[in-house]
C-alpha atoms as a PDB file:
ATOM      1  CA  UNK A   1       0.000   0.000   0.000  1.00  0.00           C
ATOM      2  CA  UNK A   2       1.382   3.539  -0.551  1.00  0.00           C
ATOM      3  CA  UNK A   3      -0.313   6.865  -0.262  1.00  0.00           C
ATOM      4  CA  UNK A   4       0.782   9.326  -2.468  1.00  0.00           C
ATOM      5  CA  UNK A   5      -0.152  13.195  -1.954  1.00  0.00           C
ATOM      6  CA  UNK A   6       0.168  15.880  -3.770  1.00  0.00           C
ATOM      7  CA  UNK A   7      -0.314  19.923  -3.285  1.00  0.00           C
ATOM      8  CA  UNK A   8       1.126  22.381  -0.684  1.00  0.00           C
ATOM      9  CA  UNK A   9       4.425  24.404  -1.258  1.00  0.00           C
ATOM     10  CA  UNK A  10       4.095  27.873  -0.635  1.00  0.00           C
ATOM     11  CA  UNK A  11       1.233  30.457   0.690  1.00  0.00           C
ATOM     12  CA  UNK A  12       0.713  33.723   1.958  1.00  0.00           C
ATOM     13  CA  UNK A  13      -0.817  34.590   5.056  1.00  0.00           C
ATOM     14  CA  UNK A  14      -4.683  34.894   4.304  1.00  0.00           C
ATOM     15  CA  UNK A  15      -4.424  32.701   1.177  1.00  0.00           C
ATOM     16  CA  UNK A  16      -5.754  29.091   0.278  1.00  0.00           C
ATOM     17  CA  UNK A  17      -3.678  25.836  -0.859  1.00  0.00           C
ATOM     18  CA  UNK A  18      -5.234  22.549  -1.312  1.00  0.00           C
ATOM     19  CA  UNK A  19      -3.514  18.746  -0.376  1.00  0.00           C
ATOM     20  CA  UNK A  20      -4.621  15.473  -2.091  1.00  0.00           C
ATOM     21  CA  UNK A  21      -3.869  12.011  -1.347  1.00  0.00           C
ATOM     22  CA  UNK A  22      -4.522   8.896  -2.918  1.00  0.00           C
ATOM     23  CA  UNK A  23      -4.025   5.478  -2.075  1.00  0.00           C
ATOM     24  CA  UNK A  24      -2.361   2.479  -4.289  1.00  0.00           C
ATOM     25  CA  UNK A  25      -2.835  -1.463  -3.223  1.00  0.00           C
ATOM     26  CA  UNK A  26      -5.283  -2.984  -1.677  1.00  0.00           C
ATOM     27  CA  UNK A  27      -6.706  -1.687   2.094  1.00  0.00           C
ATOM     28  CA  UNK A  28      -9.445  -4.049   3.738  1.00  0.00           C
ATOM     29  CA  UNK A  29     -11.742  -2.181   6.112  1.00  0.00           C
ATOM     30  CA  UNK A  30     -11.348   1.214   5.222  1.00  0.00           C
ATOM     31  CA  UNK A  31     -12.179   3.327   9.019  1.00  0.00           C
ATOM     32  CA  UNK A  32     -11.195   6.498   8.357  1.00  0.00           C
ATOM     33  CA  UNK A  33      -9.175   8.831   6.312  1.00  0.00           C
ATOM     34  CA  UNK A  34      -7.242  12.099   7.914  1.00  0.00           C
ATOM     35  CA  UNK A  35      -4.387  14.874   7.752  1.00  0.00           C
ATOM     36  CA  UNK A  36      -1.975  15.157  10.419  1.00  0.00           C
ATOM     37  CA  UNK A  37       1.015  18.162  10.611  1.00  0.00           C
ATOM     38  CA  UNK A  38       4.329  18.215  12.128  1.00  0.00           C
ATOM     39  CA  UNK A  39       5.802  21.650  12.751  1.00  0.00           C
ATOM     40  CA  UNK A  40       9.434  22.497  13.254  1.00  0.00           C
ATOM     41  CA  UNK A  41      10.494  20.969  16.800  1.00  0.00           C
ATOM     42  CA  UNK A  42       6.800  19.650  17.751  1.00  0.00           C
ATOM     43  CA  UNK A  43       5.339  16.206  17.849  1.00  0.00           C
ATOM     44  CA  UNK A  44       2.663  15.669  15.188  1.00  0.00           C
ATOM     45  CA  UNK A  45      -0.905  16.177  15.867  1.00  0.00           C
ATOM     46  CA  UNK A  46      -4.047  15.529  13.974  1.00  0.00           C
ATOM     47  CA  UNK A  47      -5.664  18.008  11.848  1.00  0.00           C
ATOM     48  CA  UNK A  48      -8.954  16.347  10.567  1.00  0.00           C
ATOM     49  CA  UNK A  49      -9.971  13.269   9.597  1.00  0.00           C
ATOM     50  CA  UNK A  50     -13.198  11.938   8.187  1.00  0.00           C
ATOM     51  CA  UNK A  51     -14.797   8.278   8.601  1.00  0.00           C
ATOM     52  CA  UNK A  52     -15.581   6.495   6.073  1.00  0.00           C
ATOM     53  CA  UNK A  53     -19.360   5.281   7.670  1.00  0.00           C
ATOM     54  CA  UNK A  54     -21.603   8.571   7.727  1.00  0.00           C
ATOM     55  CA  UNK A  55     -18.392  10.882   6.780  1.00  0.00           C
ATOM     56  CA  UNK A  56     -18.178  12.201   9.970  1.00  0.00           C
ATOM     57  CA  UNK A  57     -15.699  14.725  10.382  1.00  0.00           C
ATOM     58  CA  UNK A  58     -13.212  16.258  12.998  1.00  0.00           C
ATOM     59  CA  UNK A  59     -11.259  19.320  13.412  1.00  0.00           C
ATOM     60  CA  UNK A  60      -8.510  20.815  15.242  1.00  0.00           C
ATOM     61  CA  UNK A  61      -9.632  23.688  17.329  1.00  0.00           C
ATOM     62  CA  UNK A  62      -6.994  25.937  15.590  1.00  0.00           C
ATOM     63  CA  UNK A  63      -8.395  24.878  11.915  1.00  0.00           C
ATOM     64  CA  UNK A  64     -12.109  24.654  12.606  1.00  0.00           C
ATOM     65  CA  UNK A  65     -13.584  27.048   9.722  1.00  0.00           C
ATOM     66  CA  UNK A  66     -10.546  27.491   7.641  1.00  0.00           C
ATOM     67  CA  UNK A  67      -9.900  24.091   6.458  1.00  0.00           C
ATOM     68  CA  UNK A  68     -12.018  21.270   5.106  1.00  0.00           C
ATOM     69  CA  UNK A  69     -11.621  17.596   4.413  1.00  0.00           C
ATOM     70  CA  UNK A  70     -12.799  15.201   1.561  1.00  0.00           C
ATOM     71  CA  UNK A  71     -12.485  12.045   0.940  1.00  0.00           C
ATOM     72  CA  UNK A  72     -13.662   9.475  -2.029  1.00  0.00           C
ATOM     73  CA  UNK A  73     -13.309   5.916   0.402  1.00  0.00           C
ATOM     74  CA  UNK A  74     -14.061   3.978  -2.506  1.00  0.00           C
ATOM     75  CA  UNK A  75     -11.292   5.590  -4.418  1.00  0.00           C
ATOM     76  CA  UNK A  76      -9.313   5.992  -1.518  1.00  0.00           C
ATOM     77  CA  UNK A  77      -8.652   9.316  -2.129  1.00  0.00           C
ATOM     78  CA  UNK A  78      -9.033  12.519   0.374  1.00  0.00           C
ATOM     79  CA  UNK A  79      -8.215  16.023  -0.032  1.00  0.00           C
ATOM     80  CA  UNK A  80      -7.787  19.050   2.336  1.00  0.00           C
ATOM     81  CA  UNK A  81      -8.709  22.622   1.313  1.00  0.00           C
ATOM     82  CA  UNK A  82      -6.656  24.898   3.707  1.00  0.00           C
ATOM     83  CA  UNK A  83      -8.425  28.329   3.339  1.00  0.00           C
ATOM     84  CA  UNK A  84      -6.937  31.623   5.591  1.00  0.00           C
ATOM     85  CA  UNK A  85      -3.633  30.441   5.896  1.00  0.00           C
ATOM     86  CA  UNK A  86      -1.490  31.779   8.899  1.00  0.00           C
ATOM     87  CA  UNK A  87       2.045  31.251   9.557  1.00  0.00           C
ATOM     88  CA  UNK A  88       1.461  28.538  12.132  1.00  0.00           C
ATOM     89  CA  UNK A  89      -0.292  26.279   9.639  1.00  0.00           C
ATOM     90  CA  UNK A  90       3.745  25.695   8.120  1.00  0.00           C
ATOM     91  CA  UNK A  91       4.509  22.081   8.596  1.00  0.00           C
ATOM     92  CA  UNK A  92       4.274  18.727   7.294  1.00  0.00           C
ATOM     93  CA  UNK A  93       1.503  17.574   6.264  1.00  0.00           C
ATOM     94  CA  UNK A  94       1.133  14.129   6.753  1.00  0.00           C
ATOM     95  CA  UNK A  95      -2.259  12.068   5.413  1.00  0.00           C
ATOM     96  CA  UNK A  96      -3.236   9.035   6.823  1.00  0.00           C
ATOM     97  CA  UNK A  97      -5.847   6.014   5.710  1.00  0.00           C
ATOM     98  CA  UNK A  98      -6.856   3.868   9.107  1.00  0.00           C
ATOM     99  CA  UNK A  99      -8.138   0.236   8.338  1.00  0.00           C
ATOM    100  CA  UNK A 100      -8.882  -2.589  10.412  1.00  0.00           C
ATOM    101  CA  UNK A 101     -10.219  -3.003  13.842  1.00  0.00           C
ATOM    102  CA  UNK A 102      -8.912  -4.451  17.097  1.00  0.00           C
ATOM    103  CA  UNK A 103      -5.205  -6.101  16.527  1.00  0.00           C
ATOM    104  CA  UNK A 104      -5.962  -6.246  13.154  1.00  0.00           C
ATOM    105  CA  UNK A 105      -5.884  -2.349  12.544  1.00  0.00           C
ATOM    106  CA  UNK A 106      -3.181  -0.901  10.827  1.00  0.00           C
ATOM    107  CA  UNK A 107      -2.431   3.006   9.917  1.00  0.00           C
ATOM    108  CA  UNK A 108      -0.710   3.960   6.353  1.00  0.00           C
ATOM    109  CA  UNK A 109       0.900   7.068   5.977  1.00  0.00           C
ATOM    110  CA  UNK A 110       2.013   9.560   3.000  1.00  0.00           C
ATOM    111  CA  UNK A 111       5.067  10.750   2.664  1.00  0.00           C
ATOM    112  CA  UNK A 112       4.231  13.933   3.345  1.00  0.00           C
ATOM    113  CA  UNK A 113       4.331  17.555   2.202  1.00  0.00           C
ATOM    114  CA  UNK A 114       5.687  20.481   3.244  1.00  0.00           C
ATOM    115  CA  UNK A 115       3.175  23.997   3.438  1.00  0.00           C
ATOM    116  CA  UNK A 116       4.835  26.608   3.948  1.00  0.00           C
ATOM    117  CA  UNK A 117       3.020  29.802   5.304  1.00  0.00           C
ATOM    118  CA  UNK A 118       4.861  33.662   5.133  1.00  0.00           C
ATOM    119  CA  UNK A 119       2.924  36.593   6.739  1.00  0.00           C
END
C-alpha cells in the first residue's frame, strides 16, 4: 500500500492551498481517512480526519472554519482545502488512511508535504 499526496508548497498569510492524497494497493476495512502536521520541533498532531461510515468529520480547534476535508473511500482518495492560511499552519503535512479493527488495525501514511506559510 502507498499513499501518495500531492499539493502544498508555498502560501501567503490569508491565502488558500489545497492537499490530495490517494491510495495504491489494496486496504481491507477502510475506518477512516485524515491529515496530520508536524511543525518544526513539535510532535505531530491531527488536523482532521473523516470516517468512512456517515463521513463524519473532525477538526482541530486551531483549523475549525478554515480548512475542510474530503475524501472518495471507494477511491481511496481525500483532499484538504486549507483556506486563511497563517504562519502557524507551516509544517508537514502528513495524510493518513486507518483500516482494520482491534489487533488487526493498521495506519498507512504519506510521505508527506511540506506547506509553507509567510505573513
Amino acid at each position: 500500500v502507498q499513499l501518495q499526496a500531492s499539493g502544498g508548497g508555498s502560501g501567503q498569510a490569508g491565502g488558500s492551498l489545497r492537499l490530495s492524497c490517494a491510495a495504491s494497493g489494496r486496504i481491507v476495512g477502510i475506518n477512516s481517512m485524515a491529515w496530520f502536521r508536524q511543525a518544526p520541533g513539535k510532535q505531530r498532531e491531527l488536523v482532521t480526519s473523516i470516517t468512512a461510515t456517515g463521513g463524519v468529520t473532525n477538526y482541530a480547534d486551531d483549523v475549525k472554519g478554515r480548512f475542510t476535508i474530503s475524501a472518495d473511500i471507494a477511491k481511496k482518495t481525500v483532499s484538504l482545502s486549507m483556506n486563511q492560511l497563517k504562519p502557524e499552519d507551516t509544517a508537514v503535512y502528513y495524510c493518513n488512511v486507518r483500516a482494520g479493527w482491534g489487533s488487526l488495525r493498521s495506519d498507512y501514511w504519506g510521505q508527506g508535504t511540506l506547506v509553507t506559510v509567510s505573513s
